[in-house]
PDB file of N, CA and C in Angstrom:
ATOM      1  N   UNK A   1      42.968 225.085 258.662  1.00  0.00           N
ATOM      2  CA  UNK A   1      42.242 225.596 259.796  1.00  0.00           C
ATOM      3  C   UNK A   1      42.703 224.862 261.053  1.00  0.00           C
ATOM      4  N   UNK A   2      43.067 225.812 262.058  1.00  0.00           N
ATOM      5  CA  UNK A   2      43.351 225.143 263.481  1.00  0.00           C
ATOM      6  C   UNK A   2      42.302 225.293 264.638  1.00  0.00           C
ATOM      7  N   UNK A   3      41.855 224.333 264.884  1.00  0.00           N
ATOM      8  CA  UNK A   3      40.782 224.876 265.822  1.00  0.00           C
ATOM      9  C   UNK A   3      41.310 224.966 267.388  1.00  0.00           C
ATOM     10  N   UNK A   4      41.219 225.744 267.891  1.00  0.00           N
ATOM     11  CA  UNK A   4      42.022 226.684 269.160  1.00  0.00           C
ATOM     12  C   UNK A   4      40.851 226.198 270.465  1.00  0.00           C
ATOM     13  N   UNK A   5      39.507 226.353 270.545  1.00  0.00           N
ATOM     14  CA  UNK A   5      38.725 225.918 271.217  1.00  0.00           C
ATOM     15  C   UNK A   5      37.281 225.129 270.668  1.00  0.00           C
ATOM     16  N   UNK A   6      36.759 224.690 271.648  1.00  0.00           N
ATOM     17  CA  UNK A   6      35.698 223.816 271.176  1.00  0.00           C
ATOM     18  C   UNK A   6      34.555 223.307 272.450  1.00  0.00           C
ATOM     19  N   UNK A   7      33.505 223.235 272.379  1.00  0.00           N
ATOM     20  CA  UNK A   7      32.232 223.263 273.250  1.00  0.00           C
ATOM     21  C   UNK A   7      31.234 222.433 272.727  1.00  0.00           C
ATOM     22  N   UNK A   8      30.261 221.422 273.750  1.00  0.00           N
ATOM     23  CA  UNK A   8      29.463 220.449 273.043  1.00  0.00           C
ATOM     24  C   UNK A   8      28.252 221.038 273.905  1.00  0.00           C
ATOM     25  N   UNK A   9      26.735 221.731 273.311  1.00  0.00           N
ATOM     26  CA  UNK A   9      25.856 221.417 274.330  1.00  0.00           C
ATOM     27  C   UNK A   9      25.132 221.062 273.757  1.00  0.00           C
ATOM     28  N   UNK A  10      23.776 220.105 274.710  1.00  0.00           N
ATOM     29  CA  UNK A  10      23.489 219.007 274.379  1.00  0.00           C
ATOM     30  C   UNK A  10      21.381 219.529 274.229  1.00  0.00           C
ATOM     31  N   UNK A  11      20.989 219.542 273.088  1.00  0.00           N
ATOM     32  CA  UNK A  11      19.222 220.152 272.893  1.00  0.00           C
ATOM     33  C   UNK A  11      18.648 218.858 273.732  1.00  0.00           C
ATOM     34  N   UNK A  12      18.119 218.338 274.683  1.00  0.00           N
ATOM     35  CA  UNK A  12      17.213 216.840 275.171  1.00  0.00           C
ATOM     36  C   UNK A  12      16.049 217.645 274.586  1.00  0.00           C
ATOM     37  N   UNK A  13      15.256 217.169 273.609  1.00  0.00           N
ATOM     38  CA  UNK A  13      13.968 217.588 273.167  1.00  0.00           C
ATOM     39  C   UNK A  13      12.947 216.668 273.819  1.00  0.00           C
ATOM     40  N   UNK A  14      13.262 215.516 274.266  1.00  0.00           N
ATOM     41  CA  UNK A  14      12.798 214.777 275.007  1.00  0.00           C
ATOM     42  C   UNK A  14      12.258 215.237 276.553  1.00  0.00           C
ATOM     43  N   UNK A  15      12.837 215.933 277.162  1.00  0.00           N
ATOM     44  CA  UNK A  15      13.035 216.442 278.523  1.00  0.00           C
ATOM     45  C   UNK A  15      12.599 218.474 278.393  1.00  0.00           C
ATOM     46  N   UNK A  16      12.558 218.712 276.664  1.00  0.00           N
ATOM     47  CA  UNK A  16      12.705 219.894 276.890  1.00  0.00           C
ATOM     48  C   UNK A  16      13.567 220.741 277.530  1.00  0.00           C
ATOM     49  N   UNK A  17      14.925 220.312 277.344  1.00  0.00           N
ATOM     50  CA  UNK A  17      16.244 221.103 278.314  1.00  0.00           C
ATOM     51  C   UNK A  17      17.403 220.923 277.380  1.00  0.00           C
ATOM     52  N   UNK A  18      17.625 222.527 277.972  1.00  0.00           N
ATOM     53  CA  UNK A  18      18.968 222.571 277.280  1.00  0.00           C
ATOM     54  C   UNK A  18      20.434 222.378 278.226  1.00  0.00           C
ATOM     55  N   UNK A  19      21.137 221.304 278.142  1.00  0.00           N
ATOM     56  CA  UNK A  19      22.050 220.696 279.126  1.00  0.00           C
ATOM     57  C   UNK A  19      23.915 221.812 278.433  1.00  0.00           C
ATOM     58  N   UNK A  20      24.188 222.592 279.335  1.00  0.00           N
ATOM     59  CA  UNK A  20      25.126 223.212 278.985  1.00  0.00           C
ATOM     60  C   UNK A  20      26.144 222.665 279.497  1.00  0.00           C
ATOM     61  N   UNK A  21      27.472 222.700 278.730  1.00  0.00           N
ATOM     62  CA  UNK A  21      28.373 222.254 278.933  1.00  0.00           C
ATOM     63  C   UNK A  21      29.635 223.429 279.687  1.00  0.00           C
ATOM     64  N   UNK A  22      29.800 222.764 280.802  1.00  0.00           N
ATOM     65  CA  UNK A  22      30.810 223.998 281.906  1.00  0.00           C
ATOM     66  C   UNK A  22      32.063 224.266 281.298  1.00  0.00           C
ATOM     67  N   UNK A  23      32.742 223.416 280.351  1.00  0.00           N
ATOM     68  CA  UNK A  23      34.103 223.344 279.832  1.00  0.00           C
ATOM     69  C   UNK A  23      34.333 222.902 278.382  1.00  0.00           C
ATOM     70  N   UNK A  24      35.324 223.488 278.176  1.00  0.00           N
ATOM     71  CA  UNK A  24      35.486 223.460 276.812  1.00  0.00           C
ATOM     72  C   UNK A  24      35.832 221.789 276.456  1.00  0.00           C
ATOM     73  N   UNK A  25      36.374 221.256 275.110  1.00  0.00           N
ATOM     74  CA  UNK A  25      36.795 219.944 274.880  1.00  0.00           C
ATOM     75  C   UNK A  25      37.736 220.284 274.938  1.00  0.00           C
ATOM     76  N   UNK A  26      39.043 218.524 275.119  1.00  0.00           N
ATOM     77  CA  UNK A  26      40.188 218.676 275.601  1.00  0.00           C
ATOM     78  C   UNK A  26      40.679 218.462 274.118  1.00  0.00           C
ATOM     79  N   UNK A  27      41.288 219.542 273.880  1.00  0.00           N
ATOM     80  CA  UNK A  27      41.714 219.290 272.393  1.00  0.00           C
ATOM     81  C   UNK A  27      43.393 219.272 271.763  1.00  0.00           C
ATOM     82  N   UNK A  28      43.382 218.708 273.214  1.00  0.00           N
ATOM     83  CA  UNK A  28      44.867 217.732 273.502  1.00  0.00           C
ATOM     84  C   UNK A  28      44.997 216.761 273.119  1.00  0.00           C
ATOM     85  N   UNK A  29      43.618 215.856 272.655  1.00  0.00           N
ATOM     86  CA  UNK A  29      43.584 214.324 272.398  1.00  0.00           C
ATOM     87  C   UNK A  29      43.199 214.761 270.034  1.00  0.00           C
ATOM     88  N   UNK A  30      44.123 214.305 270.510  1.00  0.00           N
ATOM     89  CA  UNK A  30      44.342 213.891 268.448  1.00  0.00           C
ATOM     90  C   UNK A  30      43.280 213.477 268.105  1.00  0.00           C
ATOM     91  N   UNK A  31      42.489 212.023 268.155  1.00  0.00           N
ATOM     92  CA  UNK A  31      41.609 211.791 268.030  1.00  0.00           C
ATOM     93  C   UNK A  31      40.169 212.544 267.631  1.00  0.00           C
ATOM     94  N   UNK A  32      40.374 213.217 268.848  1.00  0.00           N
ATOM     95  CA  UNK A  32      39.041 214.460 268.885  1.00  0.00           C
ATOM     96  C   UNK A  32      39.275 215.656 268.429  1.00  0.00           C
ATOM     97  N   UNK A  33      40.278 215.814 267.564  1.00  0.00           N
ATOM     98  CA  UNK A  33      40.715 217.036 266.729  1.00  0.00           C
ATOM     99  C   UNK A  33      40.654 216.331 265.549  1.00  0.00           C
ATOM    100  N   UNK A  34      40.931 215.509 264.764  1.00  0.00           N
ATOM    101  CA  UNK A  34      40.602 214.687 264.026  1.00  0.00           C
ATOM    102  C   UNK A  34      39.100 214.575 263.699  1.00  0.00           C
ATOM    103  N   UNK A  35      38.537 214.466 264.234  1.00  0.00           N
ATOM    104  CA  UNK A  35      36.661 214.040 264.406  1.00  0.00           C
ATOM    105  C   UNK A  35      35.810 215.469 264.137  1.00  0.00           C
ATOM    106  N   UNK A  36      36.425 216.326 265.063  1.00  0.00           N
ATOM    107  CA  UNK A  36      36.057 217.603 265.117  1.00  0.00           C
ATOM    108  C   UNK A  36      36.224 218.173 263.723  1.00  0.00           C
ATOM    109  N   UNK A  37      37.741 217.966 263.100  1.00  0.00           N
ATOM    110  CA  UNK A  37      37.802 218.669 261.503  1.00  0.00           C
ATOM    111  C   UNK A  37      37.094 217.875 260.687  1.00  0.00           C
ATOM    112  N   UNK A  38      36.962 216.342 260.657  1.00  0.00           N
ATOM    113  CA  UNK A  38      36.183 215.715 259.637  1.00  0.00           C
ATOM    114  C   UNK A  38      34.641 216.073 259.701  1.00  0.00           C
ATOM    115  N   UNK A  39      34.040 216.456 260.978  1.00  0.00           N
ATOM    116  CA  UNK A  39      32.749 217.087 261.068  1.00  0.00           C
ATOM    117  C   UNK A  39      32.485 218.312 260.477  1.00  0.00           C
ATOM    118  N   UNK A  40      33.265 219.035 260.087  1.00  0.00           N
ATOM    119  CA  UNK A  40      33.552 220.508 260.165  1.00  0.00           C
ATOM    120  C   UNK A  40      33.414 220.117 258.388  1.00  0.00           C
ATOM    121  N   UNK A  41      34.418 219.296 257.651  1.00  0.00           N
ATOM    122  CA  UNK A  41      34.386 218.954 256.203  1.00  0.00           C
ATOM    123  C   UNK A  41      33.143 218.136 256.143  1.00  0.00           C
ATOM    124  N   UNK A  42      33.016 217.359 256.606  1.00  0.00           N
ATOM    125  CA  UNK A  42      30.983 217.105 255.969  1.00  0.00           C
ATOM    126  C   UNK A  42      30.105 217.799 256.135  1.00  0.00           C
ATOM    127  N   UNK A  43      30.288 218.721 257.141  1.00  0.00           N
ATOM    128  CA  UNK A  43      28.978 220.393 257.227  1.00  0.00           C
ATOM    129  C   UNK A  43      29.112 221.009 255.591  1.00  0.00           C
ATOM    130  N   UNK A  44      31.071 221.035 255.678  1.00  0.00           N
ATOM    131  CA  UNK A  44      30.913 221.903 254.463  1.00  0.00           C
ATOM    132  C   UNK A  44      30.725 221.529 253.076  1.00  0.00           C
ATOM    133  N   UNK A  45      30.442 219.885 253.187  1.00  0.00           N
ATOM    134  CA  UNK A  45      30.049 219.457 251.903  1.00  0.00           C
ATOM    135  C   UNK A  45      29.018 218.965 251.790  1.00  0.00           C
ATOM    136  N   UNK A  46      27.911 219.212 252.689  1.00  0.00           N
ATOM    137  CA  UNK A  46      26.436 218.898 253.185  1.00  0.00           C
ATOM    138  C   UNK A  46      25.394 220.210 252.366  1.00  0.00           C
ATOM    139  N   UNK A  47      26.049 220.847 251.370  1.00  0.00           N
ATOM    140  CA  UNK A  47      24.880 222.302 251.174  1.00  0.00           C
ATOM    141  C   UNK A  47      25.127 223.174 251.827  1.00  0.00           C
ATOM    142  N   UNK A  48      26.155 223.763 252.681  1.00  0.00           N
ATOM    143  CA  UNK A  48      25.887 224.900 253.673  1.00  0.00           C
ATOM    144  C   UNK A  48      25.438 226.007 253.133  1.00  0.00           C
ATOM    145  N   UNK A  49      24.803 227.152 254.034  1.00  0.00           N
ATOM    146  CA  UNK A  49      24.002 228.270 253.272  1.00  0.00           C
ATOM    147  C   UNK A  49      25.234 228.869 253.558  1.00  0.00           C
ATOM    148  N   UNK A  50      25.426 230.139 252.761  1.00  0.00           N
ATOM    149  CA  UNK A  50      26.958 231.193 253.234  1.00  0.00           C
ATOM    150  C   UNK A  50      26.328 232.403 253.006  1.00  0.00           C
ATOM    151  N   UNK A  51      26.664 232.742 254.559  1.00  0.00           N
ATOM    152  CA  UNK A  51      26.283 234.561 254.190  1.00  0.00           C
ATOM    153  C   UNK A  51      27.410 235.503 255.199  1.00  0.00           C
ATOM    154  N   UNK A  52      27.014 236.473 255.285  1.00  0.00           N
ATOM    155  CA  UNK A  52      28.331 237.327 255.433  1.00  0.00           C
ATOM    156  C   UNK A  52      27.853 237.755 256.736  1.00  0.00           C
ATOM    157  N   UNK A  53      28.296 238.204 257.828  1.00  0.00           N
ATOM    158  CA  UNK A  53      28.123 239.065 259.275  1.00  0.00           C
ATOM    159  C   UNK A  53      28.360 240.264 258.771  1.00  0.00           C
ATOM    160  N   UNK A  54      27.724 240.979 258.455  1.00  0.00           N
ATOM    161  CA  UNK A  54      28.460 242.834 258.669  1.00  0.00           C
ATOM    162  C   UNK A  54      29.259 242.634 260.022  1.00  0.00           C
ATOM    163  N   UNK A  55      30.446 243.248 259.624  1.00  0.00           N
ATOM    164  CA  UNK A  55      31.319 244.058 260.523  1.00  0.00           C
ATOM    165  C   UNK A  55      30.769 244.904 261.788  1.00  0.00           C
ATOM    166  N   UNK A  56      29.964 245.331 261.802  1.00  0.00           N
ATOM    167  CA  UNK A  56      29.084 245.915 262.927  1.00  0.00           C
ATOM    168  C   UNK A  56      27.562 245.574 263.186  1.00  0.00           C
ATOM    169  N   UNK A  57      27.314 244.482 262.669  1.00  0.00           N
ATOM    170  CA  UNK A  57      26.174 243.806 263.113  1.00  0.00           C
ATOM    171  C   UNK A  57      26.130 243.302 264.948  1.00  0.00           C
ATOM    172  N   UNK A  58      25.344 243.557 264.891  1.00  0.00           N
ATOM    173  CA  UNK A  58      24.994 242.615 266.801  1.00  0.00           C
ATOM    174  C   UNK A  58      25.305 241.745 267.296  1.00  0.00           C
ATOM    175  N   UNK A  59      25.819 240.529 266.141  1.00  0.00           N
ATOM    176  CA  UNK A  59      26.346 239.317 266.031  1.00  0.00           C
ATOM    177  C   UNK A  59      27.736 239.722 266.296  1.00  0.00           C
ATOM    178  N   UNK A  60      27.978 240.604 265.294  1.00  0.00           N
ATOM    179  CA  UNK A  60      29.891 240.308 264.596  1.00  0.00           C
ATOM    180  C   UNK A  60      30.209 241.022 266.570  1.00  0.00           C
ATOM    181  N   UNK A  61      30.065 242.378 266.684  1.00  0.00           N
ATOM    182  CA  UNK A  61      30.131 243.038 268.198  1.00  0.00           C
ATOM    183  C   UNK A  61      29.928 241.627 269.222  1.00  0.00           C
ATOM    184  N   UNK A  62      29.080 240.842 269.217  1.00  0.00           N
ATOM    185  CA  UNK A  62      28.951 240.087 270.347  1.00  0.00           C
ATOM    186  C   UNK A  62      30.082 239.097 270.165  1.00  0.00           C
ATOM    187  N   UNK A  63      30.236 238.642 269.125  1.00  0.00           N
ATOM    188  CA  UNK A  63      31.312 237.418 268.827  1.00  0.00           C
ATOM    189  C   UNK A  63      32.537 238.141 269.354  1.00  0.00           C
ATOM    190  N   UNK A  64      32.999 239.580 269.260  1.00  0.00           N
ATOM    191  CA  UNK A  64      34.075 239.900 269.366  1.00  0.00           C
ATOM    192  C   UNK A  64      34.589 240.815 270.614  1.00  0.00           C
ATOM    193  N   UNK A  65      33.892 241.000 271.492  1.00  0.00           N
ATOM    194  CA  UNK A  65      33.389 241.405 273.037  1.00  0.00           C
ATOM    195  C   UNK A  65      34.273 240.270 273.260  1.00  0.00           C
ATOM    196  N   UNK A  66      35.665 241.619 274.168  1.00  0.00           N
ATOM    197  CA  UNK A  66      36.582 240.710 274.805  1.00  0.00           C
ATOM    198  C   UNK A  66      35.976 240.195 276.527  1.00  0.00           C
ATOM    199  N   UNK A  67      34.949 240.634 276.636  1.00  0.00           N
ATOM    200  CA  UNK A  67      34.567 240.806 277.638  1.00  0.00           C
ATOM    201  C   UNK A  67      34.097 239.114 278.891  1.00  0.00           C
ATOM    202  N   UNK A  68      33.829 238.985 277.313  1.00  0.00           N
ATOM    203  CA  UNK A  68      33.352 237.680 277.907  1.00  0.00           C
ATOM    204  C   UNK A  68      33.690 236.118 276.826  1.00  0.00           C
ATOM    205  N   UNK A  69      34.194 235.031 277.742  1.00  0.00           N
ATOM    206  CA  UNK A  69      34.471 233.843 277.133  1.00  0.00           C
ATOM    207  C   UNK A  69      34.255 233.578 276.383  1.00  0.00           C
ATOM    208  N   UNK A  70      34.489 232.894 275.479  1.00  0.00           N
ATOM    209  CA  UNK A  70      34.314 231.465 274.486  1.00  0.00           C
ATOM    210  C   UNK A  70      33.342 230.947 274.681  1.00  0.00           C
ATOM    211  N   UNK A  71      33.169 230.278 276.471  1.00  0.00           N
ATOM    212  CA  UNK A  71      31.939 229.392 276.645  1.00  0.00           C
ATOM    213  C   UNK A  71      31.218 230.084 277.042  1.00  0.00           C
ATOM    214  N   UNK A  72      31.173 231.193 277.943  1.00  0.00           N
ATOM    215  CA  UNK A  72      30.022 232.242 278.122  1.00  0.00           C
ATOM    216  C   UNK A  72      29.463 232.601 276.852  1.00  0.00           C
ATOM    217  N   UNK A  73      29.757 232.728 275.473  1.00  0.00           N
ATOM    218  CA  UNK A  73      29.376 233.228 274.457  1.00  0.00           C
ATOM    219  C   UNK A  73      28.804 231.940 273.611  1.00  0.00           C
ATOM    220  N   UNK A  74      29.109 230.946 274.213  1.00  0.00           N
ATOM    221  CA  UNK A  74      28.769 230.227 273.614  1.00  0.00           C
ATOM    222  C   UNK A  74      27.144 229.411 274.260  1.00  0.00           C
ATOM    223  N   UNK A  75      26.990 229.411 275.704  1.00  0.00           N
ATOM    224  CA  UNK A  75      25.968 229.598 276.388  1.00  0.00           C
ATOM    225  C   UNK A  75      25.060 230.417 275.687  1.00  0.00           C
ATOM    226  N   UNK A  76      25.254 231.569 275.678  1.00  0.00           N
ATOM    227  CA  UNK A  76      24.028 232.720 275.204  1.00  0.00           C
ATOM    228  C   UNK A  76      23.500 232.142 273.631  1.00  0.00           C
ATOM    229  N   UNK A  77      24.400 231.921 273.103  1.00  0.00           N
ATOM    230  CA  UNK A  77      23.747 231.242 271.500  1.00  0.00           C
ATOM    231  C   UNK A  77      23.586 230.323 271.520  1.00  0.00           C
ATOM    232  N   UNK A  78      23.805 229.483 272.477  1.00  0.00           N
ATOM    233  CA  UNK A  78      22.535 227.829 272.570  1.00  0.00           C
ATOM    234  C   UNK A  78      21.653 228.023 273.142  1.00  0.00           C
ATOM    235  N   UNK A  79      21.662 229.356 274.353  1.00  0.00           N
ATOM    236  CA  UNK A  79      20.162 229.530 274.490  1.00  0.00           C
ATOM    237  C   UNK A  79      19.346 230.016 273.489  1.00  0.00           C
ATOM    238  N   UNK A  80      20.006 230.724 272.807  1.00  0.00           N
ATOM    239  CA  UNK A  80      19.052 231.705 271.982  1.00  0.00           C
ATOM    240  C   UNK A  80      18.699 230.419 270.303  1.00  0.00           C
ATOM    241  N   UNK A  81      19.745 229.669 270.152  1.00  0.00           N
ATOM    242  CA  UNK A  81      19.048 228.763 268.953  1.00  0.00           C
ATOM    243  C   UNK A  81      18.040 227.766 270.113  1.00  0.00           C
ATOM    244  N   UNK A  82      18.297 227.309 271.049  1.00  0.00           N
ATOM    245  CA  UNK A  82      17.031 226.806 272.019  1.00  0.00           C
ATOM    246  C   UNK A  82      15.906 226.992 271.934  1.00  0.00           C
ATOM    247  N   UNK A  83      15.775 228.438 272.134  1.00  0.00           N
ATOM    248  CA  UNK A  83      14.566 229.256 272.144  1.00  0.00           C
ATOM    249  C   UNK A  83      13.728 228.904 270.691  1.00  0.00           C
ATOM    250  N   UNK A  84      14.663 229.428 269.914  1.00  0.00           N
ATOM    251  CA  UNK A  84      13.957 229.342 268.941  1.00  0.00           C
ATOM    252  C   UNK A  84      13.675 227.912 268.108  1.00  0.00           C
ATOM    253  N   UNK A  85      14.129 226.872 268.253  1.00  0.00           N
ATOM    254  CA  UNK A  85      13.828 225.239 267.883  1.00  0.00           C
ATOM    255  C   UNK A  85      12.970 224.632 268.649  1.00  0.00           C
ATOM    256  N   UNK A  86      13.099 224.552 269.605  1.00  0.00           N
ATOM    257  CA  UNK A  86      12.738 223.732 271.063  1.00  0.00           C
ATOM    258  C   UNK A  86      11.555 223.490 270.513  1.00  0.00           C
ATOM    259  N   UNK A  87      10.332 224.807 270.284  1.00  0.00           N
ATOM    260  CA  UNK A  87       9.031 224.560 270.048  1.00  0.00           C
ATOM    261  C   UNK A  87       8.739 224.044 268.663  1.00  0.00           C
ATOM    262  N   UNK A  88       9.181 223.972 267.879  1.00  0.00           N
ATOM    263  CA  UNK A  88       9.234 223.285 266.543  1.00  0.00           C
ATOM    264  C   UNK A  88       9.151 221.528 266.544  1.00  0.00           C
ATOM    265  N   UNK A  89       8.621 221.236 266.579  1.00  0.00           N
ATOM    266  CA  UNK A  89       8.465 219.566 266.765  1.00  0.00           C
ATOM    267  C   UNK A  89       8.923 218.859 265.653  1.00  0.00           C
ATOM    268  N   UNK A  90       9.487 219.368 264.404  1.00  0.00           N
ATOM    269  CA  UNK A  90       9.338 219.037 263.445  1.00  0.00           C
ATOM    270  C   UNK A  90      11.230 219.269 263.248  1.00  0.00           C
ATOM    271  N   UNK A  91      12.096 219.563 264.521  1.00  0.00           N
ATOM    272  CA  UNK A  91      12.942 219.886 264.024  1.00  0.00           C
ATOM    273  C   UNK A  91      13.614 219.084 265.551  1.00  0.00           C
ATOM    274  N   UNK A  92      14.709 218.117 264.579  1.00  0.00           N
ATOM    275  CA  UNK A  92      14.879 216.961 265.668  1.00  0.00           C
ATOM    276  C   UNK A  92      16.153 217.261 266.776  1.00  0.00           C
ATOM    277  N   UNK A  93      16.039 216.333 268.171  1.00  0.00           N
ATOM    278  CA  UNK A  93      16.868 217.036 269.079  1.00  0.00           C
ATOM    279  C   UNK A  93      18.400 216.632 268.296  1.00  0.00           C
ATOM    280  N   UNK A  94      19.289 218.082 269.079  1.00  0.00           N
ATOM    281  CA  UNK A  94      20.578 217.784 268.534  1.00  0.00           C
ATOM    282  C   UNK A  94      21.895 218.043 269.354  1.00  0.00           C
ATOM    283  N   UNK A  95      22.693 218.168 268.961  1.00  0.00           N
ATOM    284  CA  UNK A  95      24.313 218.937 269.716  1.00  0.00           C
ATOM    285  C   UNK A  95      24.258 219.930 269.199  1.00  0.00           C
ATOM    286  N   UNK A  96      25.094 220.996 269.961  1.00  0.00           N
ATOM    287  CA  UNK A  96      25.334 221.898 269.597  1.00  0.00           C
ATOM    288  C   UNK A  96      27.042 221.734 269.500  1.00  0.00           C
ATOM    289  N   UNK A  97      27.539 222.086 268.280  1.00  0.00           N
ATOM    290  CA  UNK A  97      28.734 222.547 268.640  1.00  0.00           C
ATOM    291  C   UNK A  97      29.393 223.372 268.151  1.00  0.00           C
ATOM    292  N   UNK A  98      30.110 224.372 269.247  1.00  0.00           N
ATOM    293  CA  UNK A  98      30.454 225.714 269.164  1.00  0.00           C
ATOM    294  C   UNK A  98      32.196 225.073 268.948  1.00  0.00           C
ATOM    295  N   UNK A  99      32.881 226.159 267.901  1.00  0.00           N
ATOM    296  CA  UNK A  99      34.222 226.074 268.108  1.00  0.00           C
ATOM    297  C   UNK A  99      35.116 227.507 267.245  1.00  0.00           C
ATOM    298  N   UNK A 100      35.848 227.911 268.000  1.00  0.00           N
ATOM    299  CA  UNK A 100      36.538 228.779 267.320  1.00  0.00           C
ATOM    300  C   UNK A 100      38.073 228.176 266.933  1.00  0.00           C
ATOM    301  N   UNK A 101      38.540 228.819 265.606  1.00  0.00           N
ATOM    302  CA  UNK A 101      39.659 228.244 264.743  1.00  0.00           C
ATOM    303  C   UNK A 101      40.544 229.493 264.356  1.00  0.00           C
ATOM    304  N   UNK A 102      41.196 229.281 263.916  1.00  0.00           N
ATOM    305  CA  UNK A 102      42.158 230.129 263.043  1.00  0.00           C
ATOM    306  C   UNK A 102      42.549 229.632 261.925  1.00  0.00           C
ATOM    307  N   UNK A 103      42.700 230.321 261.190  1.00  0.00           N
ATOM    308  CA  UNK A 103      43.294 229.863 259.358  1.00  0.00           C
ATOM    309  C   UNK A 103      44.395 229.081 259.449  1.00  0.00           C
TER     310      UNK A 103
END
């Protein structure tokens, strides 16, 4: 897997705000491509749930809308997991991080 882009935004549950990030990561620096895939292999050896997008689900269409960015698209789904955590007290503040890859 090559990861092509990458985005950090930040839940303050503390402050109640969701702090968006204007630019992607510089994923010029080895280091942080390095960090980024070893994060990516402990998600996937952490339990992950796996389920499938239909092909024409609301999701799969929005992910694939040339219309709009990487980080614009990636904005709208930290607001929208925002929305839905924020009020949960029981569910602790975190990062978000968005990244698209290729095989």
């Amino acid at each position: 897997m090559i990861i092509t882009q990458a985005i950090v935004h930040i839940l303050d549950k503390n402050t109640g705000n969701l702090l968006l990030s204007q630019e992607g990561l510089d994923l010029s620096q080895p280091t942080l491509v390095d960090y980024l895939t070893k994060l990516n292999e402990k998600v996937q050896k952490a339990d992950p749930k796996y389920g499938q997008i239909e092909a024409e689900s609301e999701l799969a269409l929005f992910l694939r809308d040339p219309s709009q960015s990487f980080i614009e698209k990636s904005h709208i789904l930290a607001e929208k997991l925002f929305n839905l955590i924020a009020p949960v007290e029981e569910i602790p503040a975190a990062d978000y991080l968005f990244f698209q890859a290729s095989p």
